[in-house]
Protein backbone atom coordinates (compact mmCIF):
# COMPACT_ATOMS: atom_id res chain seq x y z
CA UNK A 1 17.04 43.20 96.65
CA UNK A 2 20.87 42.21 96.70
CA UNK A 3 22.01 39.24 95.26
CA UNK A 4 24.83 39.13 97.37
CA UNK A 5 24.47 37.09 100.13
CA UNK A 6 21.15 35.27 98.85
CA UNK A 7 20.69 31.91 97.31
CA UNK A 8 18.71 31.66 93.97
CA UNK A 9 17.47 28.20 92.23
CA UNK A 10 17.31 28.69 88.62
CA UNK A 11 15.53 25.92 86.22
CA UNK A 12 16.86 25.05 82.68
CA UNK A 13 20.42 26.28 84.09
CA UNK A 14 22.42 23.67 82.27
CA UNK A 15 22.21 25.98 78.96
CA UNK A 16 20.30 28.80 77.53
CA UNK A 17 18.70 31.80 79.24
CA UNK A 18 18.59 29.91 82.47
CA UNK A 19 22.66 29.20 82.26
CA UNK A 20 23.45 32.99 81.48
CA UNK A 21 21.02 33.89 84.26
CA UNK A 22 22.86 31.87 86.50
CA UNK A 23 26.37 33.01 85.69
CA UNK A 24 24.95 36.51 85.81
CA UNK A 25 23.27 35.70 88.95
CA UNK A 26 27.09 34.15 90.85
CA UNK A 27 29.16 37.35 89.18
CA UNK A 28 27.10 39.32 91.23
CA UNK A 29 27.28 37.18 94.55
CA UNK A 30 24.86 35.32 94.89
CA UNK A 31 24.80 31.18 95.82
CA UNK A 32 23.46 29.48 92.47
CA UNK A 33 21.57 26.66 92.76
CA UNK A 34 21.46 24.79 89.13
CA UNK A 35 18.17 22.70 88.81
CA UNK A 36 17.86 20.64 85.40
CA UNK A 37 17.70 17.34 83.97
CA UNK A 38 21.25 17.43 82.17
CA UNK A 39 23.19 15.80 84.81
CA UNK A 40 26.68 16.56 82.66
CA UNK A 41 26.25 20.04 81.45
CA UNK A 42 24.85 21.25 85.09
CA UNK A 43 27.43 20.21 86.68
CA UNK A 44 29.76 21.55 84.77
CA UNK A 45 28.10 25.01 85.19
CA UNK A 46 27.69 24.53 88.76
CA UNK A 47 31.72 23.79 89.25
CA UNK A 48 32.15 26.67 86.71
CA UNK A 49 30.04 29.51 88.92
CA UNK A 50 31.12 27.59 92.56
CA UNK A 51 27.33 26.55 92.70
CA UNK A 52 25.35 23.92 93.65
CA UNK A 53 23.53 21.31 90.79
CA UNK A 54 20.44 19.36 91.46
CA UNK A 55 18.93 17.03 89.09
CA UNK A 56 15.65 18.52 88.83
CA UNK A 57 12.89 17.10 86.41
CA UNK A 58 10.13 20.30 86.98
CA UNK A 59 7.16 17.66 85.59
CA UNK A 60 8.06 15.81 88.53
CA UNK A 61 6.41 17.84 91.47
CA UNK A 62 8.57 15.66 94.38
CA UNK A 63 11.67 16.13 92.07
CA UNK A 64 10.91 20.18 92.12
CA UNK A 65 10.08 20.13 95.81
CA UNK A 66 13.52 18.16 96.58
CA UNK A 67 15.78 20.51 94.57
CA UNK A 68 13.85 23.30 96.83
CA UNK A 69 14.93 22.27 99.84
CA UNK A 70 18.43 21.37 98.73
CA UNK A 71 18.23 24.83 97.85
CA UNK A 72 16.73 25.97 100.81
CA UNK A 73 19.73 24.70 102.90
CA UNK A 74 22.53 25.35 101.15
CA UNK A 75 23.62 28.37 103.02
CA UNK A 76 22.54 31.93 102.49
CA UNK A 77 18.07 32.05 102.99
CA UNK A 78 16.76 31.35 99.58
CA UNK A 79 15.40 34.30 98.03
CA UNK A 80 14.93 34.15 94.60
CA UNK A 81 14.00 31.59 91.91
CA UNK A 82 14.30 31.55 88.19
CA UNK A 83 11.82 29.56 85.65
CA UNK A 84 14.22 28.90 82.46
CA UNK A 85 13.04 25.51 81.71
CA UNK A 86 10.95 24.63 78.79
CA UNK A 87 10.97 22.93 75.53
CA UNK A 88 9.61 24.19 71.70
CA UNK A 89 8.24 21.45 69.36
CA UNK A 90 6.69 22.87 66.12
CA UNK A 91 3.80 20.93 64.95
CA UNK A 92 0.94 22.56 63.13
CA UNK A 93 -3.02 21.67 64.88
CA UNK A 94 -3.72 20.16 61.62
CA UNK A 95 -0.47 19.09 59.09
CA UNK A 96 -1.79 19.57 55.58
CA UNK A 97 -1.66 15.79 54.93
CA UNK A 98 -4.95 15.77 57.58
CA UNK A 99 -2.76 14.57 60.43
CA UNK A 100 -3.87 15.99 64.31
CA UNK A 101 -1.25 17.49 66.61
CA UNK A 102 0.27 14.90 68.83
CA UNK A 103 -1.98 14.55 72.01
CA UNK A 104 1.56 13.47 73.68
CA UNK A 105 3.65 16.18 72.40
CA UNK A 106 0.76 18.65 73.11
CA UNK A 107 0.41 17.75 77.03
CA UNK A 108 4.60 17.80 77.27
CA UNK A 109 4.62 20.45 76.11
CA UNK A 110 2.12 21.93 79.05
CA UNK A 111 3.98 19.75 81.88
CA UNK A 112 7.27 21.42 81.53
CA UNK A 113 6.76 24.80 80.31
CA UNK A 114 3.39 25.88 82.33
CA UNK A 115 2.61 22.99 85.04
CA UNK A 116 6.29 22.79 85.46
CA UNK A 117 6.94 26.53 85.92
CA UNK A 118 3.98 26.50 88.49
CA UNK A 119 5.87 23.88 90.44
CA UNK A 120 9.20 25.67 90.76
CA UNK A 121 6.70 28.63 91.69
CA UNK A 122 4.92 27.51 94.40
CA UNK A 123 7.77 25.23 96.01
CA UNK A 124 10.23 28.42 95.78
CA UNK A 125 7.43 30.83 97.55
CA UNK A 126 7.00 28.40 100.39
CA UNK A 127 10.49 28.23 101.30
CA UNK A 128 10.74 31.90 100.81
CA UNK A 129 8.22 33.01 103.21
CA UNK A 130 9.97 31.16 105.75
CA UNK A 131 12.98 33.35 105.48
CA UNK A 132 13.32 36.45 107.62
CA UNK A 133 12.86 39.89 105.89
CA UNK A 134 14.93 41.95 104.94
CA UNK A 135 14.66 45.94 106.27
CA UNK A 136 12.32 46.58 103.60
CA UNK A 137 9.73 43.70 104.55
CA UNK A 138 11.50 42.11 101.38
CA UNK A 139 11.61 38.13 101.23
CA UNK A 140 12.15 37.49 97.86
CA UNK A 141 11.47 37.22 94.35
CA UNK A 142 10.27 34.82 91.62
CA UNK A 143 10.59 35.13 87.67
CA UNK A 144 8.84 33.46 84.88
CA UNK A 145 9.73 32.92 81.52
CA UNK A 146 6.99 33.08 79.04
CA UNK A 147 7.51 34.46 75.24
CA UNK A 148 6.44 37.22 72.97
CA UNK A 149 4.66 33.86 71.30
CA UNK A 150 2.00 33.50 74.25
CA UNK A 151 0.29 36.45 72.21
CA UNK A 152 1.89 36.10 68.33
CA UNK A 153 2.26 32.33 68.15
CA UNK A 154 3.19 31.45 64.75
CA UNK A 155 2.46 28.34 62.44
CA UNK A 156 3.35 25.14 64.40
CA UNK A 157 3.38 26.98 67.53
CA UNK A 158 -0.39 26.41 69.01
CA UNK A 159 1.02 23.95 72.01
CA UNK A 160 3.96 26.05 72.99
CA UNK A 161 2.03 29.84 72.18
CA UNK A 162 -0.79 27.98 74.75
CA UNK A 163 2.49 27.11 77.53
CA UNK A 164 3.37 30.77 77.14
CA UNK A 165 0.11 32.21 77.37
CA UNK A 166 -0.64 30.27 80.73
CA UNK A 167 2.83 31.28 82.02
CA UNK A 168 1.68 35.05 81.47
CA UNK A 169 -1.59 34.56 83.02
CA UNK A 170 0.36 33.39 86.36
CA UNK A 171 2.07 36.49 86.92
CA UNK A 172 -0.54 38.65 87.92
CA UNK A 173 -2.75 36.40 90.62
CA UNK A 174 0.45 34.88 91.87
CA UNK A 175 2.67 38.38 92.66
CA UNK A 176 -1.36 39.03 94.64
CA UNK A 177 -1.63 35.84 95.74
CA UNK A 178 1.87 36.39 97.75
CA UNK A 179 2.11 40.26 98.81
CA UNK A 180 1.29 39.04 102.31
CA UNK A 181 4.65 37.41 102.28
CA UNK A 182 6.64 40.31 100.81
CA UNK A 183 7.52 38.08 97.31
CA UNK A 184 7.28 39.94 93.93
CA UNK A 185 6.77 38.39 90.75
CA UNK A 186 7.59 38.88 87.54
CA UNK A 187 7.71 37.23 83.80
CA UNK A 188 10.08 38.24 81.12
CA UNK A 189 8.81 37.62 77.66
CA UNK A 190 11.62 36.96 75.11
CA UNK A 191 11.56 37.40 71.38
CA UNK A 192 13.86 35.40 69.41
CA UNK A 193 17.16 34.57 71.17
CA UNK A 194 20.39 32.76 70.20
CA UNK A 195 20.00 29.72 72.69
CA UNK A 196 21.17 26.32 71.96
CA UNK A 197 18.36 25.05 69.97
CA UNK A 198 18.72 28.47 67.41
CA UNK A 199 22.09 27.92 67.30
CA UNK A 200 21.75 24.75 65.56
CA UNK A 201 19.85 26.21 62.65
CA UNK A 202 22.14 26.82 59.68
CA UNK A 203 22.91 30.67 59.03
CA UNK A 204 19.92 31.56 56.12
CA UNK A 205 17.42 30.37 58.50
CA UNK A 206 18.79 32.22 61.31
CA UNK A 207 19.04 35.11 59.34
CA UNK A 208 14.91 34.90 58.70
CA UNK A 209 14.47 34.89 62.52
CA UNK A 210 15.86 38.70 62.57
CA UNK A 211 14.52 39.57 59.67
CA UNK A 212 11.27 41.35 61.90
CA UNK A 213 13.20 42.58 64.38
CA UNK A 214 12.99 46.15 64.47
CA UNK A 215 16.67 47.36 66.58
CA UNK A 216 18.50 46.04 66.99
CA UNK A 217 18.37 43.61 64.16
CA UNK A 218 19.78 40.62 65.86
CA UNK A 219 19.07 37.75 67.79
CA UNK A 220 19.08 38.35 71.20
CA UNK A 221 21.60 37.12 73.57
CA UNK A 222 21.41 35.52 76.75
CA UNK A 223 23.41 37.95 78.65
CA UNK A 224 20.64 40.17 77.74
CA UNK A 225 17.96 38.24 79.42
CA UNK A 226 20.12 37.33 82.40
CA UNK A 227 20.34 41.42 83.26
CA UNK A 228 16.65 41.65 82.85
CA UNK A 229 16.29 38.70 85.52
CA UNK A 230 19.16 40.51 87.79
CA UNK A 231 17.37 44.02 87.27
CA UNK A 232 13.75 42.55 88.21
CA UNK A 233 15.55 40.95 91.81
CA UNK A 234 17.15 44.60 92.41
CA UNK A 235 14.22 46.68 91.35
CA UNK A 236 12.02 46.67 94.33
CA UNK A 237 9.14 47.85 92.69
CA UNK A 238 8.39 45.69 89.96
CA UNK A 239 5.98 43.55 90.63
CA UNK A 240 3.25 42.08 89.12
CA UNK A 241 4.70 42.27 85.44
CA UNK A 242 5.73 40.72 82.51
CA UNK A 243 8.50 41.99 80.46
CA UNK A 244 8.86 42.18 76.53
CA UNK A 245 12.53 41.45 76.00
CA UNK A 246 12.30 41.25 71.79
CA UNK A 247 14.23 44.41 70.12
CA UNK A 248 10.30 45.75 69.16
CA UNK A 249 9.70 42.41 67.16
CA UNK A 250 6.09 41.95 66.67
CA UNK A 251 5.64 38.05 65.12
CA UNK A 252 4.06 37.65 61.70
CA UNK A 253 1.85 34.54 61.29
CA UNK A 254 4.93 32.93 59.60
């Protein structure tokens, strides 16, 4: 599928993956709708890539199914959508002073990067099955984020590890669930890559996050995932799969 001519809603598009994936996304034609909760930084990439920002809270199932339709209406049919948003808290199940993981931080954890992927999902697909097909019976497409994590979780990572892991299990049932509408879908997986909250991190500690990574032995960059996103939409037969985007890094326990 073409990007040209198409609109595509991309969560967590104020920064991050989901910002390079929409700048990758506009360069190559298509109508970018920016859905996030940072009302100043999305709009500033929205004026940047002569797109369109919604505030979009994806815990907030009317907020999701709003920023749809915007979507859904802005011009060109709505073909594709993006899930970029999610957050990472580190806390271990059990600190070593005898203090339980945060039931709160736990379940926020689950709303935004699993429930809240599920309701970018399903809003997207409906509004994409009501678009005409394209000469290959194509309507559109829909990608996940999950994380090399939802099978290597590391210390502190049991909440986010089990938000990955649920995001992977979607990808399969949902690409069956809508064949009948001509929508594929697909999950990319990253390893470790130099987004916002990495970037923060002073140098030695950044430095330990490539240490594992086999080639190239660098952080990723976002660029990197937004081409995996833009070859999954042009690929017409990928379907049904998720994507290890990590430079061969296989996550020790620490």
């Amino acid at each position: 599928m073409r990007l040209d001519g198409v609109t595509a809603i991309v969560s967590g598009a104020a920064s991050g993956l989901g910002e390079a994936t929409a700048r990758e996304f506009a360069s190559y034609g298509a109508t970018v709708v920016v859905a996030d909760v940072d009302v100043d930084r999305g709009k500033a990439v929205a004026d940047d890539i002569s797109g369109t920002f919604v505030a979009t809270d994806v815990r907030d199932e009317a907020s999701v199914a709003a920023a749809v339709e915007q979507a859904a209406n802005v011009g060109p049919p709505l073909r594709v959508a993006v899930c970029c948003a999610g957050i990472a808290p580190a806390s271990r199940t059990v600190e070593r002073d005898g203090t339980p993981h945060p039931a709160d931080v736990f379940e926020d954890v689950l709303r935004i990067n699993l429930i809240g992927t599920f309701n970018l999902v399903k809003h997207a697909a409906s509004a994409i099955r009501g678009t005409q097909p394209t000469e290959d019976g194509d309507r559109g497409v829909i990608v996940m984020t999950a994380s090399i994590t939802a099978t290597e979780g590391q210390v502190g990572q049991a909440a986010y590890a089990a938000s990955k892991a649920g995001v992977a299990g979607l990808v399969l049932p949902v690409a069956r669930d809508l064949a009948f509408a001509g929508i594929r879908v697909c999950c990319i997986a990253p390893g470790v890559f130099d987004t916002p909250l990495v970037g923060a991190m002073p140098k030695p500690q950044r430095a330990e996050l490539a240490r594992d990574i086999v080639y190239p032995r660098r952080l990723g960059r976002p660029p990197e995932y937004a081409a995996a996103a833009r070859s999954i939409v042009e690929n017409g037969y990928l379907n049904g799969m998720v994507l290890r985007l990590d430079g061969a890094l296989r996550m020790p326990p620490m």
